[in-house]
C-alpha atoms as a PDB file:
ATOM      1  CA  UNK A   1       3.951 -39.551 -35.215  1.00  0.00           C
ATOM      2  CA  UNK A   2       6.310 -40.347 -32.244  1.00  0.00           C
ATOM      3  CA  UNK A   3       6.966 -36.128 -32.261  1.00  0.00           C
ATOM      4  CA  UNK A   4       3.499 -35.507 -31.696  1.00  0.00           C
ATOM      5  CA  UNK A   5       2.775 -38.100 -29.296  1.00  0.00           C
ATOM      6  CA  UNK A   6       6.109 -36.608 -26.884  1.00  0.00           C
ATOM      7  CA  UNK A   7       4.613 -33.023 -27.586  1.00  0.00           C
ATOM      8  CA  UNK A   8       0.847 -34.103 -26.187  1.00  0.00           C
ATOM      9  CA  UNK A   9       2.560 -35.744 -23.306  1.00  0.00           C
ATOM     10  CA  UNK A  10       4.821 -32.911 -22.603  1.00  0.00           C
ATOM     11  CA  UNK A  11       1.326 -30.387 -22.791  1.00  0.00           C
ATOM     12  CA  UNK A  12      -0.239 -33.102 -20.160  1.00  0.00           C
ATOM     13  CA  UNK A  13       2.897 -33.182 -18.315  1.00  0.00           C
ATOM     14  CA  UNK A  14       3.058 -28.923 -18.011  1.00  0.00           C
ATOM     15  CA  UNK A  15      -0.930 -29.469 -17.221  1.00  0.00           C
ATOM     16  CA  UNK A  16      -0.723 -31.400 -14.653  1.00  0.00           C
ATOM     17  CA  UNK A  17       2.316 -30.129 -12.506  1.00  0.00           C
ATOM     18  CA  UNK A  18       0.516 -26.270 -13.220  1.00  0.00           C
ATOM     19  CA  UNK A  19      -2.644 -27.652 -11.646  1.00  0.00           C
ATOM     20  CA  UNK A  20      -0.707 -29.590  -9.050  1.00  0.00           C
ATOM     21  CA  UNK A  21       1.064 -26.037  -8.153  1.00  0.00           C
ATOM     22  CA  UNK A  22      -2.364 -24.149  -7.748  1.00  0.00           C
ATOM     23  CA  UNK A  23      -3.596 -27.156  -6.007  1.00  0.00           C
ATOM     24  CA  UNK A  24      -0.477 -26.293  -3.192  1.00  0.00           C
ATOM     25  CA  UNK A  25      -0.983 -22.875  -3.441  1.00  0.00           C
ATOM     26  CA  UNK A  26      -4.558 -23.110  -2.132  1.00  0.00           C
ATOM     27  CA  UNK A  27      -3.545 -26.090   0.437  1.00  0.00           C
ATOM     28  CA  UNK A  28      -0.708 -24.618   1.998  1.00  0.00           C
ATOM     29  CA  UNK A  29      -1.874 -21.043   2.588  1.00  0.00           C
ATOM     30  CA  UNK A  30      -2.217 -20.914   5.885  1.00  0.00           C
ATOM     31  CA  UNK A  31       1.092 -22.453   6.207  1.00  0.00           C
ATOM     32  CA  UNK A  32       3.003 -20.171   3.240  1.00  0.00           C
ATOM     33  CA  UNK A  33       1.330 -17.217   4.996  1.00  0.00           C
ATOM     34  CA  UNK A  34       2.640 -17.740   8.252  1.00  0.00           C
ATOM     35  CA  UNK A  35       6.051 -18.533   7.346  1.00  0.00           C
ATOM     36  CA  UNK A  36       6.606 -16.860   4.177  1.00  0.00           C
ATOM     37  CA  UNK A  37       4.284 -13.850   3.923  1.00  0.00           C
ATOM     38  CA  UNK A  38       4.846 -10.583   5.924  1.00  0.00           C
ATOM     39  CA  UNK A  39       0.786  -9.644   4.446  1.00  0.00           C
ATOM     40  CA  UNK A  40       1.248  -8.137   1.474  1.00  0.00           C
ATOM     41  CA  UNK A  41       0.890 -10.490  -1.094  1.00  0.00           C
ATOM     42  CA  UNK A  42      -1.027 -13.222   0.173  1.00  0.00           C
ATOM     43  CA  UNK A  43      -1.058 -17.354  -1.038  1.00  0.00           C
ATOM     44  CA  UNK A  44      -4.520 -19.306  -1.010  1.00  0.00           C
ATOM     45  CA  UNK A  45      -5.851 -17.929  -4.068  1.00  0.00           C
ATOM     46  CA  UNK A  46      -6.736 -21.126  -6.093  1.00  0.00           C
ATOM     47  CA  UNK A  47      -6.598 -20.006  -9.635  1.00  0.00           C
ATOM     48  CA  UNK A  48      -2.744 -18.773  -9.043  1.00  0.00           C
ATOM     49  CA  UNK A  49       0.326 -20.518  -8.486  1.00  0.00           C
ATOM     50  CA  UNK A  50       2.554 -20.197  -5.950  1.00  0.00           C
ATOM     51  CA  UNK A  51       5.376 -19.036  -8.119  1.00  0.00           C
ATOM     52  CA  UNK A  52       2.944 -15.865  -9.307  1.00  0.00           C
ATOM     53  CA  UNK A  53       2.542 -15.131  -5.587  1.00  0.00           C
ATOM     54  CA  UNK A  54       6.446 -15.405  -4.761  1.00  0.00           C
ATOM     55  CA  UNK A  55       7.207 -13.467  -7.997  1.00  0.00           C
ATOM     56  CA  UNK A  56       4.777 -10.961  -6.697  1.00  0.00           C
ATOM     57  CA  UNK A  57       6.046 -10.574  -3.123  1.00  0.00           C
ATOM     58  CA  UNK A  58       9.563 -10.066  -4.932  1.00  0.00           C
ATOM     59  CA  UNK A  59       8.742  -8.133  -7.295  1.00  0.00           C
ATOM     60  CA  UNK A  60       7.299  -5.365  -4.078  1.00  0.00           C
ATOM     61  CA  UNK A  61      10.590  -6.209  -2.261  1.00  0.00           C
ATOM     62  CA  UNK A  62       8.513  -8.266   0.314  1.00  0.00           C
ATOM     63  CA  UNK A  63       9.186 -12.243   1.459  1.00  0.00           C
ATOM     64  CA  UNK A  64      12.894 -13.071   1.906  1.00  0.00           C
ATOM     65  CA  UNK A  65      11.958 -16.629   2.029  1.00  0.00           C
ATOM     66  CA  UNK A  66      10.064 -15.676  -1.255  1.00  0.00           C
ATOM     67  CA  UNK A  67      13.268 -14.390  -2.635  1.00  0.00           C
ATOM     68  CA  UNK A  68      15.683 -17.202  -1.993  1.00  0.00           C
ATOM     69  CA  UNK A  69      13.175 -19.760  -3.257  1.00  0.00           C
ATOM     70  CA  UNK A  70      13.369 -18.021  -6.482  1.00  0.00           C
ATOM     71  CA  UNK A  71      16.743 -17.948  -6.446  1.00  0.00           C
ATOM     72  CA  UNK A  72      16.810 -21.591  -6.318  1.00  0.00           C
ATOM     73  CA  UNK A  73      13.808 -22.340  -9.003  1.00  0.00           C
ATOM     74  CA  UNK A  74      16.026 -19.593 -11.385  1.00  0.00           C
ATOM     75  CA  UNK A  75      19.055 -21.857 -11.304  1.00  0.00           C
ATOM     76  CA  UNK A  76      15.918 -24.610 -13.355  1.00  0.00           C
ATOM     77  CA  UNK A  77      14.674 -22.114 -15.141  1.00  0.00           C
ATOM     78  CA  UNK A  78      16.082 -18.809 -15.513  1.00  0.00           C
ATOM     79  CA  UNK A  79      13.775 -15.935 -14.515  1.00  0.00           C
ATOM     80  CA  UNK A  80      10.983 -18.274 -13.578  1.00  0.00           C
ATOM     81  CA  UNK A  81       9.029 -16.387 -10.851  1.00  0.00           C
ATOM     82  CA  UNK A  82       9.121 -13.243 -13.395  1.00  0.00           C
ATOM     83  CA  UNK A  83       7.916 -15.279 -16.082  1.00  0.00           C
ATOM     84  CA  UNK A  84       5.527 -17.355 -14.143  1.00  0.00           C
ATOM     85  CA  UNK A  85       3.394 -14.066 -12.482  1.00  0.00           C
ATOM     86  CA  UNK A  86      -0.308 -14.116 -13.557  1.00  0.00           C
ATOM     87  CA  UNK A  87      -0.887 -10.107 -13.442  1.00  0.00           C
ATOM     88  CA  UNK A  88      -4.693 -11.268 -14.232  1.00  0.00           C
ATOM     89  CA  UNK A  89      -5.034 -13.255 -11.221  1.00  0.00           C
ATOM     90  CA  UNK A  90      -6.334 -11.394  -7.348  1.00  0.00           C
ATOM     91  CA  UNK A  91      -5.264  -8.487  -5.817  1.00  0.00           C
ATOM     92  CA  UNK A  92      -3.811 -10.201  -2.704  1.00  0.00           C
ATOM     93  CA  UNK A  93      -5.984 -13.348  -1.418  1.00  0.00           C
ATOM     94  CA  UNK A  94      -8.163 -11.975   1.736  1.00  0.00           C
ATOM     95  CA  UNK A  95      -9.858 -14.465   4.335  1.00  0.00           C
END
């Protein structure tokens, strides 16, 4: 019983800070794009996090902030922009 109680609060707990990462994603554009974003993969879109976009812009060899902020997340959780990139989310959010 006390398993399956830790395992619905970690599955609340992974909700939560997911939805709280999209949440910044779509906040912070403006901001990410100016300072992080040379154009080609764009942040804003809500539905994606901003690890998928950073993963992204890495992945294309774009974003050197991009790329040492992934560094840092990988020494949390290894690979994590790789692993966290939603190839089903936009094309590259357009105003």
């Amino acid at each position: 019983m006390q398993e399956e109680k830790e395992t619905e609060m970690s599955k609340w707990l992974f909700s939560v800070a997911y939805s709280f990462d999209q949440f910044l994603n779509a906040l912070l554009y403006p901001l990410l794009n100016l300072t992080l974003s040379d154009g080609s993969y764009l942040f804003g879109e809500p539905d994606e996090t901003l690890s998928s976009v950073m993963g992204k812009n890495v992945r294309m060899g774009k974003c050197k902030g991009c790329y040492f902020i992934c560094l840092i997340l990988h020494k949390l959780d290894k690979t994590h922009c790789e692993k966290s990139t939603e190839e089903d989310e936009h094309s590259g959010y357009k105003e």
